[in-house]
N, C-alpha and C. Protein backbone atom coordinates (compact mmCIF):
# COMPACT_ATOMS: atom_id res chain seq x y z
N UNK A 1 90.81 -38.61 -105.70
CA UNK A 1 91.70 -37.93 -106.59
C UNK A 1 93.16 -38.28 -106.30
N UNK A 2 93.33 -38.83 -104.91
CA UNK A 2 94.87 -38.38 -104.39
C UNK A 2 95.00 -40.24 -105.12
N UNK A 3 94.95 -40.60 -104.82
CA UNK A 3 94.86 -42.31 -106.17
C UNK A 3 95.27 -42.06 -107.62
N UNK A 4 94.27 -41.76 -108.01
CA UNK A 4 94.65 -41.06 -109.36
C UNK A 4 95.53 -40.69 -109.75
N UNK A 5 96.60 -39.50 -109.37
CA UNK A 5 97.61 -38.72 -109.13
C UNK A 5 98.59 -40.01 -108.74
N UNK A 6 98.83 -40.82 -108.00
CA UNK A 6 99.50 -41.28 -107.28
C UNK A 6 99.87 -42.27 -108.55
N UNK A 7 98.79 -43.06 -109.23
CA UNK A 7 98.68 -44.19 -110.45
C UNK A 7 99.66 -43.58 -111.66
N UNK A 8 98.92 -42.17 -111.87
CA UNK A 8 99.82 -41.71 -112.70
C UNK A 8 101.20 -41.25 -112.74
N UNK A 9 101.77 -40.38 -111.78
CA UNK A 9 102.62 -40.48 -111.38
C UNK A 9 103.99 -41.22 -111.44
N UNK A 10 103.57 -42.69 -110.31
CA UNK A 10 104.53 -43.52 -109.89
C UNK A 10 104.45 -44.32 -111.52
N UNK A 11 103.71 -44.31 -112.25
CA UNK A 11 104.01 -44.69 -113.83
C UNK A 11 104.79 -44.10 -114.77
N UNK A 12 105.06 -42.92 -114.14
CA UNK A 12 105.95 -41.89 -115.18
C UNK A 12 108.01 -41.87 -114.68
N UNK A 13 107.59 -42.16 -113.22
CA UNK A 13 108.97 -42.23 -112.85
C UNK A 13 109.67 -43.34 -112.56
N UNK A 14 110.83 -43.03 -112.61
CA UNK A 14 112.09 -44.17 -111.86
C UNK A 14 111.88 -45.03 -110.69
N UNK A 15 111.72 -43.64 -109.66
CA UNK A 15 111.81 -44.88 -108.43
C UNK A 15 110.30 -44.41 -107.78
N UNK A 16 109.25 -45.03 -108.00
CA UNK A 16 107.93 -44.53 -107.52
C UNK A 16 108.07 -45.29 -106.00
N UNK A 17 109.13 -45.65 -105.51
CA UNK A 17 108.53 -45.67 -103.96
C UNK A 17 109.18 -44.25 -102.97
N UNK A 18 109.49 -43.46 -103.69
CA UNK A 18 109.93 -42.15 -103.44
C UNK A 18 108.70 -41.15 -103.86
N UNK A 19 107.59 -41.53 -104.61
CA UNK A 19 106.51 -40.59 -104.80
C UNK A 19 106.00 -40.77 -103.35
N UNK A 20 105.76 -39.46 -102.52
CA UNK A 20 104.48 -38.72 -101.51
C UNK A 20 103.65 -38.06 -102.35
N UNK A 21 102.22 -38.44 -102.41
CA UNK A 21 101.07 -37.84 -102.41
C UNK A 21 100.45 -37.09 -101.59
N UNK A 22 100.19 -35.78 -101.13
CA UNK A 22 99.60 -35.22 -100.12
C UNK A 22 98.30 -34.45 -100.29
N UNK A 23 96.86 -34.66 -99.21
CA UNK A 23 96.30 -33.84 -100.00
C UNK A 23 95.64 -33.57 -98.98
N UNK A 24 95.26 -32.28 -98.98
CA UNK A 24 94.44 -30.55 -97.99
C UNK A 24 93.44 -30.18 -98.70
N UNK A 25 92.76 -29.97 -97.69
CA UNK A 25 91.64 -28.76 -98.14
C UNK A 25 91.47 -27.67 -97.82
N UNK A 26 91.88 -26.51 -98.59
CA UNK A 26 91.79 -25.26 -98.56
C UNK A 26 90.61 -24.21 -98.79
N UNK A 27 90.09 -23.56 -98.13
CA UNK A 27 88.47 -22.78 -98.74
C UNK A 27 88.29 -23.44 -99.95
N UNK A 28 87.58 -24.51 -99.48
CA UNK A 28 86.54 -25.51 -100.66
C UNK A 28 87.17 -25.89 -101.44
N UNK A 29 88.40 -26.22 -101.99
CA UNK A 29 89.10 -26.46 -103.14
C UNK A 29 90.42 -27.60 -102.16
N UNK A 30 90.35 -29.01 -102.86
CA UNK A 30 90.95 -30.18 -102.69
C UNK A 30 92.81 -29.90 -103.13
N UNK A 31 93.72 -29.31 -102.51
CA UNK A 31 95.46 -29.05 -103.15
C UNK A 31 95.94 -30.94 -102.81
N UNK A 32 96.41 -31.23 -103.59
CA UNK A 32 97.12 -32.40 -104.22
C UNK A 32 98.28 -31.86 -104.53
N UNK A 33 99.58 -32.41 -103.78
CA UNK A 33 100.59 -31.99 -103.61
C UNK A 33 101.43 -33.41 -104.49
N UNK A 34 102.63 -32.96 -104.83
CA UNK A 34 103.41 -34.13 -105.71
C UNK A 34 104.54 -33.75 -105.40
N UNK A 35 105.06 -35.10 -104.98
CA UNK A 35 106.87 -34.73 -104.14
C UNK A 35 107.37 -36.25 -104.77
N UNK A 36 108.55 -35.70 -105.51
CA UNK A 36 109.42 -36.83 -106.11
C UNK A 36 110.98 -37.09 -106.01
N UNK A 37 111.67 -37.95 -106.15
CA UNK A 37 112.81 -37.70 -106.22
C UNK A 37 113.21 -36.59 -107.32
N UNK A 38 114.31 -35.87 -106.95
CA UNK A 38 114.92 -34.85 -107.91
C UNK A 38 115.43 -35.19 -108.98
N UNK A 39 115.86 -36.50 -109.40
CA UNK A 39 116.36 -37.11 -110.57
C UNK A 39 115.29 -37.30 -111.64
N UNK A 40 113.88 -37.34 -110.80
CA UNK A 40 112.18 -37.52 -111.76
C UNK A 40 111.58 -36.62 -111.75
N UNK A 41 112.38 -35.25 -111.17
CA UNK A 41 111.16 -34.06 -111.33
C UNK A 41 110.75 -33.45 -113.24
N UNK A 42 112.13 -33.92 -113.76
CA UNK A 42 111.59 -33.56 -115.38
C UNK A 42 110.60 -34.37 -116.08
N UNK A 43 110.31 -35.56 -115.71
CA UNK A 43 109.69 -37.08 -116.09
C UNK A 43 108.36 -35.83 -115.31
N UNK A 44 108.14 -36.05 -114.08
CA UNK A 44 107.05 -35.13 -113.96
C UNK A 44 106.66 -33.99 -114.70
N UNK A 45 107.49 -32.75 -114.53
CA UNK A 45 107.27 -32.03 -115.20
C UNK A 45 107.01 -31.55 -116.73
N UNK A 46 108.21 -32.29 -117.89
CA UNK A 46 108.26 -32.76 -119.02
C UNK A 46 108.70 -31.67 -119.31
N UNK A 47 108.61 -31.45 -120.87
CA UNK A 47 109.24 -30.59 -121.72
C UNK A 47 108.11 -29.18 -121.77
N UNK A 48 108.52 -27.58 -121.29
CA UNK A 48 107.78 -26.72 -121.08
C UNK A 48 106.31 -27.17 -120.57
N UNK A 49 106.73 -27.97 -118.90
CA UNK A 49 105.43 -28.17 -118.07
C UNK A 49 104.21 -29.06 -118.94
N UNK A 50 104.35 -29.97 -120.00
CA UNK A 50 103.55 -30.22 -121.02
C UNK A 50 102.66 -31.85 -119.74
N UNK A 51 104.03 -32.47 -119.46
CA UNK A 51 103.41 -33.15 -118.59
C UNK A 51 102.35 -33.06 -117.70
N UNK A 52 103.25 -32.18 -116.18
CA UNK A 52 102.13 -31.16 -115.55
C UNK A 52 100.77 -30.65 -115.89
N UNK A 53 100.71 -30.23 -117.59
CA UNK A 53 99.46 -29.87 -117.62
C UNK A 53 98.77 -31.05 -118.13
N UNK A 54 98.95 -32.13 -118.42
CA UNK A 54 98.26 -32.95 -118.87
C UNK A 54 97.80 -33.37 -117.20
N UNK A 55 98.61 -34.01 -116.62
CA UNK A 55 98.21 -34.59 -114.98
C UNK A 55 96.93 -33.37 -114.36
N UNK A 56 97.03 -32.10 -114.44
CA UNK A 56 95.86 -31.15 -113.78
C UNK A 56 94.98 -31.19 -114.88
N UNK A 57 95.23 -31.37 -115.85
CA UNK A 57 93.51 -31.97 -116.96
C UNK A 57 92.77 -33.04 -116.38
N UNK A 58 93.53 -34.07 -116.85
CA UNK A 58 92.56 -35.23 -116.06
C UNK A 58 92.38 -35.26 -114.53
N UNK A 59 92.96 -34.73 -113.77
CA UNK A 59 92.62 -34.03 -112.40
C UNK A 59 90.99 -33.59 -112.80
N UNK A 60 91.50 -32.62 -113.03
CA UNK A 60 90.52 -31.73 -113.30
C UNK A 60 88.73 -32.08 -114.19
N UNK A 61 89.14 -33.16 -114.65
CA UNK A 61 88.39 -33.71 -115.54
C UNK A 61 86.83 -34.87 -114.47
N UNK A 62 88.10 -35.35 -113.73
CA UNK A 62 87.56 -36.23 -112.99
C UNK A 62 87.07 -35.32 -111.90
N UNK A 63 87.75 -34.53 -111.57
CA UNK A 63 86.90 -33.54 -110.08
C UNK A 63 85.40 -33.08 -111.11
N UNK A 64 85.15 -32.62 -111.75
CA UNK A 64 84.00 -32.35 -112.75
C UNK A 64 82.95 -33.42 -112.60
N UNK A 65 83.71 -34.72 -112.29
CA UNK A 65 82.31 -35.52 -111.98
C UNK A 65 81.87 -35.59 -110.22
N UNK A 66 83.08 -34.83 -109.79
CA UNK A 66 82.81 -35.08 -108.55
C UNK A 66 81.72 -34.07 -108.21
N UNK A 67 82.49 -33.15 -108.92
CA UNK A 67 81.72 -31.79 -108.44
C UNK A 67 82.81 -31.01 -107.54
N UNK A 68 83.80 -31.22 -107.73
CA UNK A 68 84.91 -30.74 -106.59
C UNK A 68 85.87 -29.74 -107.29
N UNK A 69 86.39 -28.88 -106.75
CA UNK A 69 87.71 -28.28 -107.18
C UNK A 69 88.95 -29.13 -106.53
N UNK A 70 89.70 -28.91 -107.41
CA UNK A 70 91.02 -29.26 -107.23
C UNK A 70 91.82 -28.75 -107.69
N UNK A 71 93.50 -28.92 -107.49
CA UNK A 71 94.31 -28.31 -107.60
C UNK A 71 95.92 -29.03 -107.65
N UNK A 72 96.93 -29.13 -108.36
CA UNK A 72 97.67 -29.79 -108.22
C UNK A 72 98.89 -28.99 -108.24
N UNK A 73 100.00 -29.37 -107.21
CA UNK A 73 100.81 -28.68 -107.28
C UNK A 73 101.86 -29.76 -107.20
N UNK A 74 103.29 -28.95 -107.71
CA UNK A 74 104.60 -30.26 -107.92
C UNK A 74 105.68 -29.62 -106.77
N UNK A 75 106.04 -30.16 -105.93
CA UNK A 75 106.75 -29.73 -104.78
C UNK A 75 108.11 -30.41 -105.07
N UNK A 76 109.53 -29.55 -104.93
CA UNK A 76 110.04 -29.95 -104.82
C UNK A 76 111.13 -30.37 -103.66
């Protein structure tokens, strides 16, 4: 998953060698953390989080074949 996230991501922003991917496991559920430069947190985020929720869909889409929970969060 933490690939995934990372592909998409560093495709959406400016300077993707400033994307960290981080990822934990918390009581059974996979957190995928997203840390960007501050100049790309709107490129991440988008217009009313529209981005964001698209990135935890296909997250989410693909954990479904895993069989996994996941979780994505945008750190700033």
């Amino acid at each position: 998953m933490k690939e995934l996230v990372e592909i998409i991501v560093k495709a959406l922003v400016d300077a993707p060698d400033q994307v960290v991917i981080t990822e934990e496991t918390q009581n059974d559920e996979q957190v995928i953390s997203i840390k960007v430069a501050a100049e790309d947190m709107g490129k991440v985020i988008g217009k009313q989080g529209r981005i964001a929720k698209a990135i935890r869909t296909v997250v989410k889409a693909a954990a479904i074949k895993d069989d996994t929970k996941v979780s994505v969060e945008i750190v700033q």
